[in-house]
C-alpha atoms as a PDB file:
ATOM      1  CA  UNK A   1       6.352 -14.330  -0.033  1.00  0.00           C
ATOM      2  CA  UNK A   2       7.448 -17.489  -0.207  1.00  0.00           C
ATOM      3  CA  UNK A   3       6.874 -17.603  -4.152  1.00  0.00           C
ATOM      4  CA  UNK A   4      10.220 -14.713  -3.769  1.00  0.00           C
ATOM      5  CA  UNK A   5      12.221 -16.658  -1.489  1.00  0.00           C
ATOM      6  CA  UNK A   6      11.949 -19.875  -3.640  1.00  0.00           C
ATOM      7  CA  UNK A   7      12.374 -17.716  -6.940  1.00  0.00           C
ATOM      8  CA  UNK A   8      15.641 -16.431  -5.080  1.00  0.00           C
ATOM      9  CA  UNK A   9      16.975 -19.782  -4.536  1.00  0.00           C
ATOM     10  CA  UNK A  10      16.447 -20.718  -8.075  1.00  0.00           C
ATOM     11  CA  UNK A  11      18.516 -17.612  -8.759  1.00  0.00           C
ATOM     12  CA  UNK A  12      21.274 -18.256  -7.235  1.00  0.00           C
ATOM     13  CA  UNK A  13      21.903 -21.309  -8.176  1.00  0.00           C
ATOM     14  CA  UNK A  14      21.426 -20.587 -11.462  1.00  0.00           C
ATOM     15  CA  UNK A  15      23.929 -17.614 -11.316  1.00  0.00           C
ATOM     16  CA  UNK A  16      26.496 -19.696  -9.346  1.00  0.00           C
ATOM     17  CA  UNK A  17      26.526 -22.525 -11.853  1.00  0.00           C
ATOM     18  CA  UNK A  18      27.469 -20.318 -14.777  1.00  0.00           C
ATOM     19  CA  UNK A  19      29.539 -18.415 -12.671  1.00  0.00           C
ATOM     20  CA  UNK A  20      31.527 -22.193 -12.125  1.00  0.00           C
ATOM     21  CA  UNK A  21      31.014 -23.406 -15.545  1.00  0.00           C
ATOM     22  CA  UNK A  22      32.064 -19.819 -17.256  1.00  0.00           C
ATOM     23  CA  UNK A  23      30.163 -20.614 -21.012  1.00  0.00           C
ATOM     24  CA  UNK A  24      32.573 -19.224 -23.828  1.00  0.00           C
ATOM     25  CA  UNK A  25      28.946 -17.293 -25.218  1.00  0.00           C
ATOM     26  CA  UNK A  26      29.467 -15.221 -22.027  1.00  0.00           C
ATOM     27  CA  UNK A  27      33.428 -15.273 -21.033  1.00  0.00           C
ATOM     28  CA  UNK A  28      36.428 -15.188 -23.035  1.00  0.00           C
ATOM     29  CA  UNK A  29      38.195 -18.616 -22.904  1.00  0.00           C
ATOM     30  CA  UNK A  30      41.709 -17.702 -22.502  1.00  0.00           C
ATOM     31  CA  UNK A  31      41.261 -14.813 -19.425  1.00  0.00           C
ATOM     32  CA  UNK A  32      37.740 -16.144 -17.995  1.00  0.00           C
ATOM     33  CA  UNK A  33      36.759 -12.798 -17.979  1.00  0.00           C
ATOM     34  CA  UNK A  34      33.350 -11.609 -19.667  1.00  0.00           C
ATOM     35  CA  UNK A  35      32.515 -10.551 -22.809  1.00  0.00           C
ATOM     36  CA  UNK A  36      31.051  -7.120 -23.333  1.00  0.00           C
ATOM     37  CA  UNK A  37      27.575  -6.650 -25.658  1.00  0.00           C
ATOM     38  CA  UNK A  38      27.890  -6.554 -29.291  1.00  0.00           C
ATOM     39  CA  UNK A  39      26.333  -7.538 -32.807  1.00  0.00           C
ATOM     40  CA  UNK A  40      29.475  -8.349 -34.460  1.00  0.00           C
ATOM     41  CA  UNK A  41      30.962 -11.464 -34.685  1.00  0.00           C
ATOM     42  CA  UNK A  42      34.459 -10.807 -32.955  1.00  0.00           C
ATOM     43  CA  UNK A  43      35.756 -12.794 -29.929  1.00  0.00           C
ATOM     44  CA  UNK A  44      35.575 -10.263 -27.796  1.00  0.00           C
ATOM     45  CA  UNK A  45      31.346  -9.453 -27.752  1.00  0.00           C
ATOM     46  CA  UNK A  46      28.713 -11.268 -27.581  1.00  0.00           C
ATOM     47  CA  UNK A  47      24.750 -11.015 -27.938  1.00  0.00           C
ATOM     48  CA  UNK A  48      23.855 -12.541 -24.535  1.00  0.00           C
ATOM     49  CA  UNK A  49      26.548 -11.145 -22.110  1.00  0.00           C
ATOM     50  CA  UNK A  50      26.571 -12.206 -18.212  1.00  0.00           C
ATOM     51  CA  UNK A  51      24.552  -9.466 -17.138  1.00  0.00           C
ATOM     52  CA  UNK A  52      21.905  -9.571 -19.688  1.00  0.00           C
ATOM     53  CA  UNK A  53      21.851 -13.088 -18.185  1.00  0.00           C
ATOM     54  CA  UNK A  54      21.488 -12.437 -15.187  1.00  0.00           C
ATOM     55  CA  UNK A  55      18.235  -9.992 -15.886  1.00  0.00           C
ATOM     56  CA  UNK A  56      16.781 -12.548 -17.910  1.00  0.00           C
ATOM     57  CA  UNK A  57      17.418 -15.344 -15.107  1.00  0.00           C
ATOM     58  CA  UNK A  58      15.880 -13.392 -13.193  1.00  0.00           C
ATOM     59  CA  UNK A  59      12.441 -13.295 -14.736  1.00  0.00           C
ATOM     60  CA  UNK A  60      12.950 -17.035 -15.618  1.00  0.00           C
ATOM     61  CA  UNK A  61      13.399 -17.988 -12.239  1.00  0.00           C
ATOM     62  CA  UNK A  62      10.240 -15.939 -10.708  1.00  0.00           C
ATOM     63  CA  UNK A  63       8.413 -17.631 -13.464  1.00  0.00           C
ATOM     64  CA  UNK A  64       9.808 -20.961 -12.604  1.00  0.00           C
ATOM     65  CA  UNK A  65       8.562 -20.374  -8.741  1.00  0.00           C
ATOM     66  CA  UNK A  66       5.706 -19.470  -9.466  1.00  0.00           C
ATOM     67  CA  UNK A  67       4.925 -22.259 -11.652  1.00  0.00           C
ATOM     68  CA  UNK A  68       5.736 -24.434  -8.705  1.00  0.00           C
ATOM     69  CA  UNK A  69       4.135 -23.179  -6.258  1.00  0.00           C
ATOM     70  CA  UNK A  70       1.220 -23.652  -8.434  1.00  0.00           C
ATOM     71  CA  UNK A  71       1.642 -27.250  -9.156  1.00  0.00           C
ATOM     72  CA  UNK A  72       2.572 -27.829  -5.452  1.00  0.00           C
ATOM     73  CA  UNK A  73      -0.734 -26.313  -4.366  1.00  0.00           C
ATOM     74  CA  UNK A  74      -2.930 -28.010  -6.774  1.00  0.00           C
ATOM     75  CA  UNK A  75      -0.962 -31.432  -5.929  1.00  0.00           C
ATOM     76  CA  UNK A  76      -1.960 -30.571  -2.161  1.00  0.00           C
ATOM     77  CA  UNK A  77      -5.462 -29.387  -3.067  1.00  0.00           C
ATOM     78  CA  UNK A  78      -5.799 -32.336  -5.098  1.00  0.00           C
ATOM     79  CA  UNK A  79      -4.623 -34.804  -2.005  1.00  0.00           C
ATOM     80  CA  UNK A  80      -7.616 -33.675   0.512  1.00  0.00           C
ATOM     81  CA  UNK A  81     -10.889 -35.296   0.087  1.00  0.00           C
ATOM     82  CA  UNK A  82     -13.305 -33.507  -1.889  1.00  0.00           C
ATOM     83  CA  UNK A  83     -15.575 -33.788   0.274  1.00  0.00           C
ATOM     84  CA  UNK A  84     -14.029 -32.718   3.579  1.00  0.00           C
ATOM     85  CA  UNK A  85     -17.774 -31.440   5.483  1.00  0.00           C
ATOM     86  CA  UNK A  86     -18.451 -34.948   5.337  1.00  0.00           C
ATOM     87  CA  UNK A  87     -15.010 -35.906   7.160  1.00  0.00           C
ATOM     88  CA  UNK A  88     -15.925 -33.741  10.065  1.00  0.00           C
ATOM     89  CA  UNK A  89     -18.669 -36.085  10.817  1.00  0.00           C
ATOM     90  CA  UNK A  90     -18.573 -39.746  12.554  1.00  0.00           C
ATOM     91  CA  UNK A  91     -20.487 -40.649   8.908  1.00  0.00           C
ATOM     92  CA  UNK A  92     -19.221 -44.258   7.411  1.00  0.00           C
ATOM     93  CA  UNK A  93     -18.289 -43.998   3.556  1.00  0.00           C
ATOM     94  CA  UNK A  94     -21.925 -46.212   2.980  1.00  0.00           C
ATOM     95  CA  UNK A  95     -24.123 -43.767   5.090  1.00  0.00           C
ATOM     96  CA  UNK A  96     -23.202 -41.233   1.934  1.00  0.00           C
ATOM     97  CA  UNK A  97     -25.599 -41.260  -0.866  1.00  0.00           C
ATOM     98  CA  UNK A  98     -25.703 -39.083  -3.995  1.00  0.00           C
ATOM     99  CA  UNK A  99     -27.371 -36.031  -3.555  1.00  0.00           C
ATOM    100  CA  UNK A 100     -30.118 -37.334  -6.366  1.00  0.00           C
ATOM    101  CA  UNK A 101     -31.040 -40.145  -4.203  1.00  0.00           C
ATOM    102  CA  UNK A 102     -31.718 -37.867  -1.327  1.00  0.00           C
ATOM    103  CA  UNK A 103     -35.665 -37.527  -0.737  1.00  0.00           C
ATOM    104  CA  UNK A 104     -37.175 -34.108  -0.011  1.00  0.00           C
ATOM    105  CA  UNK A 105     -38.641 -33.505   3.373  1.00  0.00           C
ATOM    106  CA  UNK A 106     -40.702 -30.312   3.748  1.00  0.00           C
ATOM    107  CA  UNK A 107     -39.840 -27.851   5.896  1.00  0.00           C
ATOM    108  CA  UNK A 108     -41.703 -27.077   9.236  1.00  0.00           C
ATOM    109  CA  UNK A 109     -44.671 -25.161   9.408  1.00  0.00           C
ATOM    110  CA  UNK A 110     -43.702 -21.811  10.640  1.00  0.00           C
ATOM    111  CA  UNK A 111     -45.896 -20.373  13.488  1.00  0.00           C
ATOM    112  CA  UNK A 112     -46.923 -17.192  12.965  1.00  0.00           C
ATOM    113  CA  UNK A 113     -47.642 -14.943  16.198  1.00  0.00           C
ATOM    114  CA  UNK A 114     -50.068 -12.135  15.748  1.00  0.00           C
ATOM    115  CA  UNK A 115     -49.883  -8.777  17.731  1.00  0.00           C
ATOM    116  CA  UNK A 116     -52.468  -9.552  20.227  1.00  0.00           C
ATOM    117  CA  UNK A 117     -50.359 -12.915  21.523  1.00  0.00           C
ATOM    118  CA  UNK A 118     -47.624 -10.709  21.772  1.00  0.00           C
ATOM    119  CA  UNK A 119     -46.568  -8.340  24.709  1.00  0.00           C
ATOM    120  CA  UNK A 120     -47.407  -4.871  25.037  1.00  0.00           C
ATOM    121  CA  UNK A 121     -44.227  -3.024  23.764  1.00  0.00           C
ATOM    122  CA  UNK A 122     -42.995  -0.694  26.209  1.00  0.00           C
ATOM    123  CA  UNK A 123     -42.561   2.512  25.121  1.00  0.00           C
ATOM    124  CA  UNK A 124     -39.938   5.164  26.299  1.00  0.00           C
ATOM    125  CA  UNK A 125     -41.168   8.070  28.406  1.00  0.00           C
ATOM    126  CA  UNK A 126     -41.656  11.250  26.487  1.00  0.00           C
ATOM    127  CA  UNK A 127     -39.200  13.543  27.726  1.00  0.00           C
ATOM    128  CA  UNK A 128     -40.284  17.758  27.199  1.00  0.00           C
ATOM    129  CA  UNK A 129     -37.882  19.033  24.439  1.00  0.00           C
ATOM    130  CA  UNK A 130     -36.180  21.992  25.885  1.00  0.00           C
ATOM    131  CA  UNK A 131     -35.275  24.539  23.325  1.00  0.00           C
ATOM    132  CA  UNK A 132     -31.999  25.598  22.726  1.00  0.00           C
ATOM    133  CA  UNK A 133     -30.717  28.326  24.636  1.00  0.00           C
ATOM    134  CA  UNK A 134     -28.885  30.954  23.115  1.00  0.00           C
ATOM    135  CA  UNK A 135     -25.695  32.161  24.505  1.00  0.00           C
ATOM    136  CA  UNK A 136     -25.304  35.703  25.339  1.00  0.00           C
ATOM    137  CA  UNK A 137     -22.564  37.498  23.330  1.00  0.00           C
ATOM    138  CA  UNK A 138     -19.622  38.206  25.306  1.00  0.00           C
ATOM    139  CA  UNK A 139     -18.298  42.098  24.522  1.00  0.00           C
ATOM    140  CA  UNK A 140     -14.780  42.839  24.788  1.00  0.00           C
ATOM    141  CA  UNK A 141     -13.350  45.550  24.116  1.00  0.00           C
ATOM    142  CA  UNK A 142     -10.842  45.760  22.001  1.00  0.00           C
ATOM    143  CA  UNK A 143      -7.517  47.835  22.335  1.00  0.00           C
ATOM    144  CA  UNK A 144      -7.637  50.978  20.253  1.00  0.00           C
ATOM    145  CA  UNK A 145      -5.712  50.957  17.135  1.00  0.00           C
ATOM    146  CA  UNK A 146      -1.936  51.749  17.504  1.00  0.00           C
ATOM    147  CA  UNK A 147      -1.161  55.039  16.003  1.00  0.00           C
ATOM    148  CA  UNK A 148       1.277  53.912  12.978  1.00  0.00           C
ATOM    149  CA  UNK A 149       3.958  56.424  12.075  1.00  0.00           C
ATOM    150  CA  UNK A 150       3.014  57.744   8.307  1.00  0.00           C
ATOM    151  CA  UNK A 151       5.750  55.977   5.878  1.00  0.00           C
ATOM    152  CA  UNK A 152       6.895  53.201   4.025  1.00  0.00           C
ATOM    153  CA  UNK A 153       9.521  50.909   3.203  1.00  0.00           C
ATOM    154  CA  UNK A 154      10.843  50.517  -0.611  1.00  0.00           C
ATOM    155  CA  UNK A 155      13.735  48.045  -1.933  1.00  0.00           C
ATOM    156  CA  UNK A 156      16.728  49.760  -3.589  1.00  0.00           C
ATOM    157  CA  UNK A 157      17.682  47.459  -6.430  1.00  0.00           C
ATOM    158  CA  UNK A 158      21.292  46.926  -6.470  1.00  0.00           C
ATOM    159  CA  UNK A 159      22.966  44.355  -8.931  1.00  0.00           C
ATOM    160  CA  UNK A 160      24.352  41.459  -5.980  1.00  0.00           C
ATOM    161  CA  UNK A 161      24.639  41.488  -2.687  1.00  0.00           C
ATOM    162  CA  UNK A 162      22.561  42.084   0.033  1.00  0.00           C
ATOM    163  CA  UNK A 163      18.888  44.315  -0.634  1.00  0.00           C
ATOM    164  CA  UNK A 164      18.997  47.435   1.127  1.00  0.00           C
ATOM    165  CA  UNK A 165      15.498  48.661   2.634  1.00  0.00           C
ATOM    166  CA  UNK A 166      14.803  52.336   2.324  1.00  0.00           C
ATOM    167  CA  UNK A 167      11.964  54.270   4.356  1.00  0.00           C
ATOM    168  CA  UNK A 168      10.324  57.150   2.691  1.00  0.00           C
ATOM    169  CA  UNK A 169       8.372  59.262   5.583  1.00  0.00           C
ATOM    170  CA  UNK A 170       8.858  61.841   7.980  1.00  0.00           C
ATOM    171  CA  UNK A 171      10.783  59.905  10.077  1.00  0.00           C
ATOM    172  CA  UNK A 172      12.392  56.535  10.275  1.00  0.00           C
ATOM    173  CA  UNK A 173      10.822  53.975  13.287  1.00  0.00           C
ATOM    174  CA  UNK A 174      13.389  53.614  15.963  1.00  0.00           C
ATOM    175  CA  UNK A 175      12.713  51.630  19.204  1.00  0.00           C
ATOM    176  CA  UNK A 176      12.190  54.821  20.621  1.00  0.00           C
ATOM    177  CA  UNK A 177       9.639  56.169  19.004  1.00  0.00           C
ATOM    178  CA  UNK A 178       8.033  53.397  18.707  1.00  0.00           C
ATOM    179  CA  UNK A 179       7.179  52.669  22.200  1.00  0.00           C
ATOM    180  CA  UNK A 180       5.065  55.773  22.650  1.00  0.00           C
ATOM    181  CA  UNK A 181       2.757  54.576  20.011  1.00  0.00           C
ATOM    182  CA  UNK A 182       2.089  51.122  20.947  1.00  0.00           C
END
């Protein structure tokens, strides 16, 4: 994050000083205003207008950052000893040797125990697996099926408006004849 904020910085600075110093590439002379994109040579474009400088200062200046935060972090890599596990110890610079003058020390012999020198394991007490009982199914009964009234609805196409729903049967549901057969 702080690679952003610095690359920020950079930007603004940048943009504010040719904002102040108003190049004639990028503004007219006369009106300080700026010059629009174009290929042609007449005073009033340019190839490298203010805004296509400011997308191209952009990139510069994240790349600038960047680069500097790199060179600041290898300068303060570079400033710590190499080799710091030794500066955690009370060690004088002459105790240090080179690790070819170091002699090698075998290790110590391992001791190896053998099951009889060891203690019994205890072992868990065997618990009687109890099988699984099944559930009994629970019945209940379900309602009888509501006697529907014979008939259908059908859509009536009609060119805008609202669809209109008509039943084909003997006769339409109404809330009161409905009730009898729920």
């Amino acid at each position: 994050m702080s690679v952003l904020y610095l690359a920020l910085a950079i930007y603004i600075v940048g943009v504010a000083i040719v904002l102040y110093l108003r190049p004639s590439i990028m503004f007219h002379p006369d009106s300080g205003t700026w010059k629009e994109f174009g290929l042609d040579s007449s005073n009033r474009n340019t190839v490298f207008p203010f805004w296509m400088f400011t997308i191209v200062w952009a990139f510069l200046s994240y790349a600038i950052a960047s680069i500097g935060n790199v060179f600041v972090a290898n300068v303060v890599l570079q400033s710590t000893p190499g080799e710091s596990r030794y500066m955690d110890m009370d060690v004088g610079e002459s105790d240090m040797k080179p690790i070819s003058e170091i002699r090698y020390t075998e290790p110590a012999r391992q001791v190896v125990h053998t099951e009889s020198q060891l203690a019994p394991r205890v072992r868990a007490p065997r618990v009687p697996k109890v099988a699984p009982s099944v559930p009994a199914p629970v019945f209940t009964p379900t309602p009888a099926p509501a006697q529907q009234l014979p008939g259908y609805y059908i859509v009536e196409p009609q060119p805008s408006g609202v669809p209109k729903f008509i039943y084909f049967g003997h006769e339409p549901p109404t809330f009161e004849n409905l009730t009898p057969h729920s």
